[in-house]
Protein backbone atom coordinates (compact mmCIF):
# COMPACT_ATOMS: atom_id res chain seq x y z
CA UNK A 1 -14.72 -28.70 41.60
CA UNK A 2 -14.13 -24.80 41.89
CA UNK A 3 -12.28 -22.69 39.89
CA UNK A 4 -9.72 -20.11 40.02
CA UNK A 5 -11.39 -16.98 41.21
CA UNK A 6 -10.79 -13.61 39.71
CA UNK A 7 -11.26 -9.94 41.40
CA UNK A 8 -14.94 -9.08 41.73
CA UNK A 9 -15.13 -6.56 39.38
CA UNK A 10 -17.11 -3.96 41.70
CA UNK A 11 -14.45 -4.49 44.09
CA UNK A 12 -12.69 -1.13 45.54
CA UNK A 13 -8.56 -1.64 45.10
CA UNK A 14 -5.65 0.71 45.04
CA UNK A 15 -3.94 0.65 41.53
CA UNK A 16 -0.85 2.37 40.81
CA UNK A 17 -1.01 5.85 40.74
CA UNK A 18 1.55 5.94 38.08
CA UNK A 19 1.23 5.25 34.27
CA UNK A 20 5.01 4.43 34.77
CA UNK A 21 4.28 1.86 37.28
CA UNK A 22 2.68 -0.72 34.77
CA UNK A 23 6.17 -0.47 32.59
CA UNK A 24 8.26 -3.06 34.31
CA UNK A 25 12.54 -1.60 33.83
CA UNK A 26 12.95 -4.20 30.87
CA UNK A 27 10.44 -4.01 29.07
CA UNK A 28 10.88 -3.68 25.05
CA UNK A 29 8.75 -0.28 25.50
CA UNK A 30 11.76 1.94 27.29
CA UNK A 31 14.27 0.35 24.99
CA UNK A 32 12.20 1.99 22.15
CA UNK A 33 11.75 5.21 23.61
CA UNK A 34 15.30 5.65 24.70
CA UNK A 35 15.92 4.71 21.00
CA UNK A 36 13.85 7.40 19.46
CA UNK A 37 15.18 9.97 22.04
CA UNK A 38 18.39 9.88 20.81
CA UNK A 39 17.71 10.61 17.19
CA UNK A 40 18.08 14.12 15.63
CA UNK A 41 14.60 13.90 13.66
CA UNK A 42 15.32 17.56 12.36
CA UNK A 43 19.01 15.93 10.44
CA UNK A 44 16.83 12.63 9.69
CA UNK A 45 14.62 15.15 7.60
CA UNK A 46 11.20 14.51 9.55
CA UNK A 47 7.97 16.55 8.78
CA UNK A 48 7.00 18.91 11.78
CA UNK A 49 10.51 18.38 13.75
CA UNK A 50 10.48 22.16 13.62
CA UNK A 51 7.63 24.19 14.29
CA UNK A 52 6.46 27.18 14.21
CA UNK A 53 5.22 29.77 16.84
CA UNK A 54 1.78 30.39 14.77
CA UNK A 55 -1.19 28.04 13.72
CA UNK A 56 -2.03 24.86 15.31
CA UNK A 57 0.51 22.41 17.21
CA UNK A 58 0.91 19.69 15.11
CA UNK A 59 2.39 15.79 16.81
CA UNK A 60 5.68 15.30 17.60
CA UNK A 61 7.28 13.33 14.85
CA UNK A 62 9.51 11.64 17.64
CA UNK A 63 6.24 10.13 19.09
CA UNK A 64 4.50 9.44 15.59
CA UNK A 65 7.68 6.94 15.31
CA UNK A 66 7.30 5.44 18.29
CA UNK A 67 3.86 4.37 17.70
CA UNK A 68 4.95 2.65 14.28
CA UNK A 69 8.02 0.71 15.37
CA UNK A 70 5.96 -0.63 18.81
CA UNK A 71 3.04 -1.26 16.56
CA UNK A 72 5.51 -3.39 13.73
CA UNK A 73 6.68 -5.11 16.64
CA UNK A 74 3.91 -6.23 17.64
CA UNK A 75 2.24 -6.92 14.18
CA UNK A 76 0.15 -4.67 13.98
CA UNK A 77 0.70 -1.92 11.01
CA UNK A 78 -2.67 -0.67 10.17
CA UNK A 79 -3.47 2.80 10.95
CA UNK A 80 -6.95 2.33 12.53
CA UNK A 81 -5.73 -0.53 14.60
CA UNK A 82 -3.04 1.99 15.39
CA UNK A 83 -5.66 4.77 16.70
CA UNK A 84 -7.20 1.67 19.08
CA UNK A 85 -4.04 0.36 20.50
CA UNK A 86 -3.83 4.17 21.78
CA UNK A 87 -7.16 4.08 23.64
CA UNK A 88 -7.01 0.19 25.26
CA UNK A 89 -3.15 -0.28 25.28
CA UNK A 90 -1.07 0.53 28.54
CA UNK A 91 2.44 0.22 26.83
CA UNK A 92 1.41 2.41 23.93
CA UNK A 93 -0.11 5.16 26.36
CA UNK A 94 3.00 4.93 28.29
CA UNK A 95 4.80 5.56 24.68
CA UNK A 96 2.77 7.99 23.40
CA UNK A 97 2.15 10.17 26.74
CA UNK A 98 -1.71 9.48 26.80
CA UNK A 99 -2.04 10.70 23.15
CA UNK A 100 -4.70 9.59 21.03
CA UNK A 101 -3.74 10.98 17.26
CA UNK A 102 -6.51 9.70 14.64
CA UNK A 103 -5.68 7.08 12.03
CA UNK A 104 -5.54 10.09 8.95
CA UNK A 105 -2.87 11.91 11.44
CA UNK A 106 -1.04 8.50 11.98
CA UNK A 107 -1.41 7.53 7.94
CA UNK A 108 0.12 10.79 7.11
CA UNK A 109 3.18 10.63 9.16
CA UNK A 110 4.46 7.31 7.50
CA UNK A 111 3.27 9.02 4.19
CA UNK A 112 4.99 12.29 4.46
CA UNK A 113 8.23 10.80 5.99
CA UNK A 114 9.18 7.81 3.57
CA UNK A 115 12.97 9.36 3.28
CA UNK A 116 13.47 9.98 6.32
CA UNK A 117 11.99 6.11 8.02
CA UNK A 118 14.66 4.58 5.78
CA UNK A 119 17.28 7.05 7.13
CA UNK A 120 16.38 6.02 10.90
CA UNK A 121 16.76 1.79 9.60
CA UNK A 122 20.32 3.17 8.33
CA UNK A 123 20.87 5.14 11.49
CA UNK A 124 20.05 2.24 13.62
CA UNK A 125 22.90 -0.22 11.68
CA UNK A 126 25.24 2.54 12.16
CA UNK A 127 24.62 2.31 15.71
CA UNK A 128 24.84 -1.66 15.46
CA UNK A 129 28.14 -1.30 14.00
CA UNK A 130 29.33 1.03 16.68
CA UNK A 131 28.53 -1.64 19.12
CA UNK A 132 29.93 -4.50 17.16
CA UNK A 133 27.50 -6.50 16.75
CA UNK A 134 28.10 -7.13 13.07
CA UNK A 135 30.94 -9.56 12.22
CA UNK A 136 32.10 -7.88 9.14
CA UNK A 137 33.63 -10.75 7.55
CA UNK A 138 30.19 -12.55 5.64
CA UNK A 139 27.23 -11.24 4.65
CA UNK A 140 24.71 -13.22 2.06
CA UNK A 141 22.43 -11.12 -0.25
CA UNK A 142 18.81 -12.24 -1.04
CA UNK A 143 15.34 -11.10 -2.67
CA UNK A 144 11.99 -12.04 -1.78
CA UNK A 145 8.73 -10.62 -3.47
CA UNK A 146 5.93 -8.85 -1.29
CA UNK A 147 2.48 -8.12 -2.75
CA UNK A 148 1.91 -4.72 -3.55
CA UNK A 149 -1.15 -2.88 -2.74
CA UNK A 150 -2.59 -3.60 -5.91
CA UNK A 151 -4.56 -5.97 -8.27
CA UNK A 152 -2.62 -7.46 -11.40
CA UNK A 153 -5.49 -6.81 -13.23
CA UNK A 154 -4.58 -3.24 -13.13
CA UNK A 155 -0.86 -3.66 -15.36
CA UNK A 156 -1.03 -3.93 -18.46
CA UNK A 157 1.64 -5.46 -20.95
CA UNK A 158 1.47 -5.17 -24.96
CA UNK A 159 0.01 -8.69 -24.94
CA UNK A 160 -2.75 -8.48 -22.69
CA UNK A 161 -4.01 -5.01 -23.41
CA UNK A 162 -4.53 -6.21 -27.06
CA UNK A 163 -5.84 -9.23 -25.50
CA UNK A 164 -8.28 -6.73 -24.02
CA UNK A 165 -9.06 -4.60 -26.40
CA UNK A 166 -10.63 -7.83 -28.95
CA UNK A 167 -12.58 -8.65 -25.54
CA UNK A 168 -14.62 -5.58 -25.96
CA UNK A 169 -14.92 -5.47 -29.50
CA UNK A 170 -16.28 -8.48 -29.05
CA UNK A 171 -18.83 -7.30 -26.78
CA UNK A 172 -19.55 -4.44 -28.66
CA UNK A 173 -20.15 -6.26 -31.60
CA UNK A 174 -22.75 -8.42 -29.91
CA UNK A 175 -24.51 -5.24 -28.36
CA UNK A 176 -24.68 -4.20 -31.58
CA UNK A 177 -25.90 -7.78 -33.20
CA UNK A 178 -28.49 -8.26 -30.40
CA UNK A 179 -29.44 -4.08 -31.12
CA UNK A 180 -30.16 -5.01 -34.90
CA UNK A 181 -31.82 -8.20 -34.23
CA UNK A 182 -34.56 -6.17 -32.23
CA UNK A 183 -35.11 -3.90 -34.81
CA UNK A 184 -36.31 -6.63 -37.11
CA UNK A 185 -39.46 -7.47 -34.74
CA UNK A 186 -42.49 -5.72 -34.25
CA UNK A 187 -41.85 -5.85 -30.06
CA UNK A 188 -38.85 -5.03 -28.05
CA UNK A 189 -37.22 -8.05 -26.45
CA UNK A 190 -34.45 -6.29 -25.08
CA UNK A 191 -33.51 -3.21 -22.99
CA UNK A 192 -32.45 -1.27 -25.27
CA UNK A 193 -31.33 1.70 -23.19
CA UNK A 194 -29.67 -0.87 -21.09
CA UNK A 195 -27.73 -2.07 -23.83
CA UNK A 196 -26.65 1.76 -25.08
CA UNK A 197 -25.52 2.46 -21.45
CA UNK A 198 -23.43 -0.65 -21.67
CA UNK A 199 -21.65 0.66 -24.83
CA UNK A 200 -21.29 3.70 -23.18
CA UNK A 201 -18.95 2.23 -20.50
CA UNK A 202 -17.35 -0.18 -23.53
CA UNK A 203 -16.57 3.16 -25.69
CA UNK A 204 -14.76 4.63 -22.63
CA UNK A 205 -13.18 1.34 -22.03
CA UNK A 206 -11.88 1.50 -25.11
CA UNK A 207 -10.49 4.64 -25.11
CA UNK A 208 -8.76 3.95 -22.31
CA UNK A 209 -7.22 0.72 -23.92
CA UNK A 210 -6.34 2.77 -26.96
CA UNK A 211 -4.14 5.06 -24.93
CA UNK A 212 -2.81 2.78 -22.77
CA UNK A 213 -1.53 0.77 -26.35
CA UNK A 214 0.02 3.17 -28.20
CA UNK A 215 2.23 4.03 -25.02
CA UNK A 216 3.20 0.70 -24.80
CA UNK A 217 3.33 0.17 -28.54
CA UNK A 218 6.83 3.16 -28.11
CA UNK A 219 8.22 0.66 -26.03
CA UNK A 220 9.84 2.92 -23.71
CA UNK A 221 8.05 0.81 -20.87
CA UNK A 222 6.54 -2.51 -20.82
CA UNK A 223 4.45 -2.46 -18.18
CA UNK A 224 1.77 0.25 -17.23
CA UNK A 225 0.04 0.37 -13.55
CA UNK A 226 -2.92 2.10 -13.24
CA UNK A 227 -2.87 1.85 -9.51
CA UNK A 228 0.22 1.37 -8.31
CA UNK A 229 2.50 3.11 -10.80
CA UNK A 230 5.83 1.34 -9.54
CA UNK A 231 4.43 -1.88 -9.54
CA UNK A 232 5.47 -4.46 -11.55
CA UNK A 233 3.69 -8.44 -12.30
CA UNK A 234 6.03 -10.76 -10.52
CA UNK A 235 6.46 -14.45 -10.25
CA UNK A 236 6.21 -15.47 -6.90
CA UNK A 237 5.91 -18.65 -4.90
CA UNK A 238 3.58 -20.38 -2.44
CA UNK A 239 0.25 -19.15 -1.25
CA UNK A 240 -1.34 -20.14 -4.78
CA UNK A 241 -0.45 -17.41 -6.28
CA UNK A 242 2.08 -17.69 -8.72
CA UNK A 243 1.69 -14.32 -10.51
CA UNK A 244 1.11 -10.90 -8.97
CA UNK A 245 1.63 -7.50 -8.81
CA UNK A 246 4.61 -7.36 -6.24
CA UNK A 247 7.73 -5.49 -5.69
CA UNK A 248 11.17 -7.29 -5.23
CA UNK A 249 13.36 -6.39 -1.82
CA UNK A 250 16.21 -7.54 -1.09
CA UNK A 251 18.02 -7.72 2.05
CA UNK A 252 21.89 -7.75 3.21
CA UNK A 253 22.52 -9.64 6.49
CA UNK A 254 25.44 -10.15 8.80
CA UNK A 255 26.13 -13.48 9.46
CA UNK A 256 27.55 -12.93 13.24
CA UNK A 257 23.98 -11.68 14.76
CA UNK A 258 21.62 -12.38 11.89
CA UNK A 259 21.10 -8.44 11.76
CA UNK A 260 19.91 -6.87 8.35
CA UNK A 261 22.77 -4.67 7.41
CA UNK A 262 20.78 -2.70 4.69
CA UNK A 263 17.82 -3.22 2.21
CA UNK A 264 16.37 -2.17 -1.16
CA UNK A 265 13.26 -2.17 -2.87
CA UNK A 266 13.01 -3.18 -6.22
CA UNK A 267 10.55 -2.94 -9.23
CA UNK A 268 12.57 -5.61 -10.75
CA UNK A 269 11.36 -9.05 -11.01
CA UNK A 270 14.91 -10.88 -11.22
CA UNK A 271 18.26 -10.32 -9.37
CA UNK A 272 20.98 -10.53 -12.24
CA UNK A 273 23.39 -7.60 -11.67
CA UNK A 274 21.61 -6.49 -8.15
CA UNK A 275 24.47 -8.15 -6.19
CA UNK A 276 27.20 -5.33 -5.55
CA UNK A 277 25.56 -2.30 -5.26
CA UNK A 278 23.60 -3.11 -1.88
CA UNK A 279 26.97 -4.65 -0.30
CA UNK A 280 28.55 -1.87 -1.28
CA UNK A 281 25.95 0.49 0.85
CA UNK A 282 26.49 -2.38 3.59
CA UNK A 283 30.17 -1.96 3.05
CA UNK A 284 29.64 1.85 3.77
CA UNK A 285 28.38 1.37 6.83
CA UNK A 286 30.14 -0.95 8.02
CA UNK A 287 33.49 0.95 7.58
CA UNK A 288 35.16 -1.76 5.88
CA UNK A 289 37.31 -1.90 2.69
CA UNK A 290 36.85 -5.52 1.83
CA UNK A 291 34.34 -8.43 2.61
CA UNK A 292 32.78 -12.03 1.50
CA UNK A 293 29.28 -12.17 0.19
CA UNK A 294 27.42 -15.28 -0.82
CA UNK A 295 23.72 -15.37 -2.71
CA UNK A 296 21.81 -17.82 -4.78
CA UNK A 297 21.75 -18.61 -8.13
CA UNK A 298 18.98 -15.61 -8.91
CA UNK A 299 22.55 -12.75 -8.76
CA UNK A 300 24.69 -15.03 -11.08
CA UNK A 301 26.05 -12.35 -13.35
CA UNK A 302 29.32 -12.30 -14.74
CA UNK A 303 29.38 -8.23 -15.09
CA UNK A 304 28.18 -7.99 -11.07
CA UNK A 305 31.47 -10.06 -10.88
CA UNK A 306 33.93 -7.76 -12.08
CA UNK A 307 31.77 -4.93 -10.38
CA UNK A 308 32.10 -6.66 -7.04
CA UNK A 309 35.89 -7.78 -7.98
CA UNK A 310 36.79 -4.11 -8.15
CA UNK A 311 35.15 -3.14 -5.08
CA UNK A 312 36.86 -5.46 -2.65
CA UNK A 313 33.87 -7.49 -2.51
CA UNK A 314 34.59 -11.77 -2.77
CA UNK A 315 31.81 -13.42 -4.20
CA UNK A 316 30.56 -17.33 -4.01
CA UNK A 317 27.08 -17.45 -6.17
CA UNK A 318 25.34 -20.82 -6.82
CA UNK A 319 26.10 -21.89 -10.55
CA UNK A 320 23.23 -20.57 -12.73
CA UNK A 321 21.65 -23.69 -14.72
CA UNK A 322 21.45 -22.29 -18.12
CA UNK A 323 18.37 -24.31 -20.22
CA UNK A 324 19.94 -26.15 -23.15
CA UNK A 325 20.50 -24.73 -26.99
CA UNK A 326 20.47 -27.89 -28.58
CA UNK A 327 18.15 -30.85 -29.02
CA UNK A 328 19.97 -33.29 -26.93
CA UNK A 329 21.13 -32.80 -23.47
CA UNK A 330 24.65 -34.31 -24.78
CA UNK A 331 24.95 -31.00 -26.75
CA UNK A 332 24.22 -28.51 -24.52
CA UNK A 333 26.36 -25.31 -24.06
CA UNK A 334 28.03 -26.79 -21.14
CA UNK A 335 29.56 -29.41 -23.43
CA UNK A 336 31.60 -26.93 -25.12
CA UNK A 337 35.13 -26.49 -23.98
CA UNK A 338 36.83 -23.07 -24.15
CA UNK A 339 40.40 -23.36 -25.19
CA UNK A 340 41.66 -19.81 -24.44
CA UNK A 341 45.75 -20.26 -25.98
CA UNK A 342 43.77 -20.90 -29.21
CA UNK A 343 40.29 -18.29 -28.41
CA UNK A 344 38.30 -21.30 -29.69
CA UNK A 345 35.56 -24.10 -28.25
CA UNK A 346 35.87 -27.80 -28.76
CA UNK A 347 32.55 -29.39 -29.33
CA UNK A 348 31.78 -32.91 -27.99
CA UNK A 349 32.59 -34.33 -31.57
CA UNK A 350 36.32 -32.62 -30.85
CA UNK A 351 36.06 -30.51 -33.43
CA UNK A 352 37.05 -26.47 -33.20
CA UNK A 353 34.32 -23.98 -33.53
CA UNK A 354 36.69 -20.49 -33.97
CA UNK A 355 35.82 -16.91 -33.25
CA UNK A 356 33.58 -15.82 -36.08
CA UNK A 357 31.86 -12.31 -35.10
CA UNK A 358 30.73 -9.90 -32.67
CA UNK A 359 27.20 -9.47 -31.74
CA UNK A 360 25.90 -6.08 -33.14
CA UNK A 361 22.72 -5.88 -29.85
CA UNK A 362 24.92 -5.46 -27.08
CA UNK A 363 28.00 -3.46 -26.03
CA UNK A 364 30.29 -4.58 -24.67
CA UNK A 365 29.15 -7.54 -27.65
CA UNK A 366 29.13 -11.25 -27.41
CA UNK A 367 31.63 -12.94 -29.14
CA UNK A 368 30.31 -15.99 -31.61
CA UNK A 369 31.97 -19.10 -32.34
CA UNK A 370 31.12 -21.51 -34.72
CA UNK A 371 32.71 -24.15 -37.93
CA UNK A 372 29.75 -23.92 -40.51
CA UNK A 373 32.13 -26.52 -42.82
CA UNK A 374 32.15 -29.13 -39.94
CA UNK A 375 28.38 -28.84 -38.67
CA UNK A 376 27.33 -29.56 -42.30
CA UNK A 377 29.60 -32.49 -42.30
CA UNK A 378 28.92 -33.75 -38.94
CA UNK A 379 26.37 -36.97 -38.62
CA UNK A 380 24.82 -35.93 -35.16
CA UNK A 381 24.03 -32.15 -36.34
CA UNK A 382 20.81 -32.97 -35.76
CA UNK A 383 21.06 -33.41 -32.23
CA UNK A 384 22.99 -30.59 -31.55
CA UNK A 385 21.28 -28.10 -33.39
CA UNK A 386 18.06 -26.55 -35.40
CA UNK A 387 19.58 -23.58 -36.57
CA UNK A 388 18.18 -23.54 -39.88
CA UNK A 389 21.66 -22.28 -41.09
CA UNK A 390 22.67 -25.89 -40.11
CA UNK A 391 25.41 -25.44 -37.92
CA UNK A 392 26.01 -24.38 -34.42
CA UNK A 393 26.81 -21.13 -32.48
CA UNK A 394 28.09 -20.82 -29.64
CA UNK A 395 28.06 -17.40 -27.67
CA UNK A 396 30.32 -15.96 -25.24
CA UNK A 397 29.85 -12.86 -23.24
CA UNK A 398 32.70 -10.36 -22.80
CA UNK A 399 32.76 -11.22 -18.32
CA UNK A 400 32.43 -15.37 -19.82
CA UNK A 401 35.73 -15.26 -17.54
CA UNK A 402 34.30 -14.69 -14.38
CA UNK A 403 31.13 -16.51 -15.09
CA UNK A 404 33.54 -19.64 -15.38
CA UNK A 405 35.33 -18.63 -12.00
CA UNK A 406 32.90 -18.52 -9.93
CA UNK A 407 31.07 -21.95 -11.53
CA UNK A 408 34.88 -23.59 -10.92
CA UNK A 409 34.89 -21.77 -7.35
CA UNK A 410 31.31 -23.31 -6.60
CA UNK A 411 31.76 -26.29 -7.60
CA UNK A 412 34.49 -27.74 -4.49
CA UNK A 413 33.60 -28.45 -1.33
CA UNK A 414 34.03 -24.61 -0.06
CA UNK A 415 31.07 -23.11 -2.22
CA UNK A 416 29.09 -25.93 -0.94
CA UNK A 417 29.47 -24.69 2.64
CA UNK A 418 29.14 -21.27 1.78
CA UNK A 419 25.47 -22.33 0.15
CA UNK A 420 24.37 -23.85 3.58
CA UNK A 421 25.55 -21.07 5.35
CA UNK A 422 23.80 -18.37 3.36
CA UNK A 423 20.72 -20.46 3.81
CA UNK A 424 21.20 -20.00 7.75
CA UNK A 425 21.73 -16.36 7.55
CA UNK A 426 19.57 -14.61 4.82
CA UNK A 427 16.45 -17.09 5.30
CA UNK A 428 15.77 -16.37 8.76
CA UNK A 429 14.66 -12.56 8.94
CA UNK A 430 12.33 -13.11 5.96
CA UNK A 431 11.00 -16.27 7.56
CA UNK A 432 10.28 -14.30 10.88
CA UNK A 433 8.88 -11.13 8.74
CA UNK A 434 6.81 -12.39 6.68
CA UNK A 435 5.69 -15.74 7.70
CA UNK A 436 5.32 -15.35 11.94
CA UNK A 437 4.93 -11.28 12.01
CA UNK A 438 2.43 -11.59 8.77
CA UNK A 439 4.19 -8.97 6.91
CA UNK A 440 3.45 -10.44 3.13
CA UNK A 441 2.27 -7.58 1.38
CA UNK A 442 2.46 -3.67 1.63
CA UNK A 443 -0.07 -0.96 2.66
CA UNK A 444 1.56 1.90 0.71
CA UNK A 445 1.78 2.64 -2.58
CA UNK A 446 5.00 3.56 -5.13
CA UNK A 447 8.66 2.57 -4.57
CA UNK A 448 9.48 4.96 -2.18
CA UNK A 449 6.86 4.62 0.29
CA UNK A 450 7.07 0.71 0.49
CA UNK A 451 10.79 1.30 1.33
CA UNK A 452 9.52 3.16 4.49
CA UNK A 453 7.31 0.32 5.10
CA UNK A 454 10.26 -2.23 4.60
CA UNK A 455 12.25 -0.25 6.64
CA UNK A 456 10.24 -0.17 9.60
CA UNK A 457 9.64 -3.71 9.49
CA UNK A 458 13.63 -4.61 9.31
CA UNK A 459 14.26 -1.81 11.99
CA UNK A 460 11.72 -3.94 14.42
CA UNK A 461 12.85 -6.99 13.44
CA UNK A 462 16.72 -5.50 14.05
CA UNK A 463 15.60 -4.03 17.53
CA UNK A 464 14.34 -7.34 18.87
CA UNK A 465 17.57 -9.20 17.32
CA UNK A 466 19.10 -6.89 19.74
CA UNK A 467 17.09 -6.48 23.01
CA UNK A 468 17.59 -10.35 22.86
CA UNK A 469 21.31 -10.56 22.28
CA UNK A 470 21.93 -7.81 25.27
CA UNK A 471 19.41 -9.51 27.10
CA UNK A 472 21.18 -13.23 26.89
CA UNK A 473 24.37 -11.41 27.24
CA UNK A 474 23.54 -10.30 30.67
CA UNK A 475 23.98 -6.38 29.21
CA UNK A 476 22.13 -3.39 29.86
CA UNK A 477 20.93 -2.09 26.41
CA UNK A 478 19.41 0.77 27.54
CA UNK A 479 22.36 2.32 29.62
CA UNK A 480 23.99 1.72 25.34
CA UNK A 481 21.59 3.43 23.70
CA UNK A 482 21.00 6.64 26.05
């Protein structure tokens, strides 16, 4: 049985004379080009988009970009592997005009233009909106942690650092034992000089502990990166790791195309009160005045409410469930009625707990309610609380009102739809990110320069959302973007 039968590889054959020649008309390569062509990389603030007549000719910025969004396209985001594609890859010498830029040049450029790559993901949805392709009626908001580049060994909290610091002691303390006990016999049994170059490195180790302590111990900050300075320890799932030193971004997509209106980057591990501002910046660009916006539980925060209330913004958030304050599920905050004519909660014994006093932590303050005379009388104070005052409080924050909305709002058959579709909009561009194109962690370091790294991953991701759509729609995309 034969085979199929290639070229012989001595074989004399006429190739195309053309580097242009091997770039069919629709491929994704032209589409980026034409792209790139049209920005003004001296208003998007790009390193080298002026030069000067003087000194060495440094690489045009407008190629430099090129380079990154074909290689985030095409999953590859590593600066070496950049500097190889531009030796053995046809499309990318077609890109990059036969240059060959080494992987410090290429590192630098995504280094020294972190502004102005985020600037190019906004100019891009601007663009997206002047086509239409975002409906403007629903977007859903949603975070997802990527690992930063960076151990959690290297942030420390009060807890572990003092954890730390009785971990050497302890060593040095047995140095010191095991030094003594050597004295006491007539031949050495240990390395001594071993042992002082060991407590050399503890000593300095401690130092550095010491420091590290008392600038926690102000507790202006409660986290310190040694590495990484904006990163943060994060709880995150899958993968077997549960724990690790991440950063938190969060996306805003339209719900018409599936396109990623805008983006943040966050050194925040939760989402409470992170709900309006990024629709807001979607809003901007956009051009629109009012708009729906659904998210999970994670944003459930009555003060986000009012925010996004006042900015034209209607929300539908999952209902938070809040743990229990009481020993028996029967008697958990839920339980409690609000009756606002009388500004007082009925407990599930029907008796009134009244306002009692503000809450002297927080401004605007909680409000408590409680009936110290009933709780002491009441037979099943013992499953409703262990305040060792012996009677209940209940406390209510000063946006309670819209907390209770939007649980009433979620709670019918229209906040159940509006949880499915969120699920069909947000979920996709993360599961396409990070779990086909491999994007799971970050190369950079510090806030501002994973934001260029997230922002040239949702600008590929947003290009290829496109090139499809015009594609299935029979449309010529490049005839729209030149």
């Amino acid at each position: 049985m034969s085979y199929i039968q290639g070229e012989n590889r001595n074989q004399m054959m006429l190739a195309p004379i053309c580097l242009d020649d091997y770039v069919d008309t629709n491929n994704m390569c032209r589409v980026i080009s034409a792209f790139i062509d049209g920005l003004d990389m001296t208003g998007l603030g790009f390193k080298y988009a002026e030069t000067k007549m003087a000194g060495r000719h440094p690489y045009d910025p407008a190629q430099m970009l090129k380079l990154y969004i074909y290689g985030y396209l095409n999953r590859v985001r590593s600066s070496r592997r950049l500097e190889q594609e531009t030796h053995r890859n046809i499309e990318v010498m077609w890109l990059m005009d036969q240059l060959t830029p080494d992987d410090k040049t290429i590192c630098n450029f995504r280094k020294d233009n972190a502004v102005a790559l985020k600037q190019v993901f906004r100019w891009f949805s601007i663009w997206c909106n002047n086509q239409g392709l975002f409906g403007k009626e629903l977007v859903a908001v949603d975070g997802s942690k990527f690992r930063a580049n960076n151990s959690w060994k290297n942030i420390y909290t009060l807890e572990s650092t003092k954890k730390l610091m009785e971990k050497v002691d302890a060593k040095i303390a047995k140095y010191i034992d095991e030094l003594e006990k050597n004295d006491l016999v007539d031949e050495e049994k240990v390395d001594s000089a071993a042992i002082a170059e060991a407590l050399k490195r503890l000593d300095k180790k401690k130092d550095e502990l010491r420091l590290l302590l008392a600038e926690l111990e102000k507790g202006e900050v409660t986290e310190i990166s040694t590495v990484d300075p904006d990163a943060r320890i994060m709880r995150q799932g899958g993968d077997g790791r549960p724990r690790d030193a991440c950063y938190n971004v969060r996306t805003v997509t339209d719900s018409k195309n599936g396109l990623i209106v805008d983006f943040e980057n966050s050194i925040c591990a939760n989402d409470i009160g992170s709900l309006s501002r990024p629709v807001i910046s979607a809003m901007e660009i956009m051009e629109v005045s009012e708009i729906t916006t659904v998210a999970d539980s994670g944003f459930f925060d009555g003060k986000d409410f009012k925010c996004c209330a006042e900015n034209g913004i209607t929300c539908y958030v999952a209902k938070l469930k809040r743990g229990t304050r009481a020993p028996s599920e029967d008697y958990a905050n839920s339980k409690f009625k609000y009756i606002k004519t009388v500004d007082a909660y009925m407990c599930p014994q029907g008796e009134l707990l009244p306002y009692k006093y503000n809450k002297k932590n927080n401004a605007p303050s909680d409000r408590i309610y409680g009936n110290i005379k009933a709780c002491k009388a009441c037979s099943k104070r013992d499953m409703c609380t262990s305040n060792k005052r012996g009677w209940r409080e209940i406390h209510r924050s000063p946006y309670q009102d819209y907390d209770d909305e939007m649980s009433a709002k979620m709670s019918g058959a229209l906040g159940r739809r509006m949880m499915a579709a969120r699920r069909n909009i947000v979920e996709h561009p993360y599961g396409t990110v990070k779990q086909i194109w491999g994007f799971k962690s970050f190369l950079c370091r510090s806030l501002e320069k994973t934001s260029s790294e997230s922002a040239l991953a949702f600008l590929a991701y947003n290009l290829r959302r496109v090139f499809n759509i015009f594609k299935n729609d029979n449309k010529d995309l490049l005839s729209a973007m030149t």
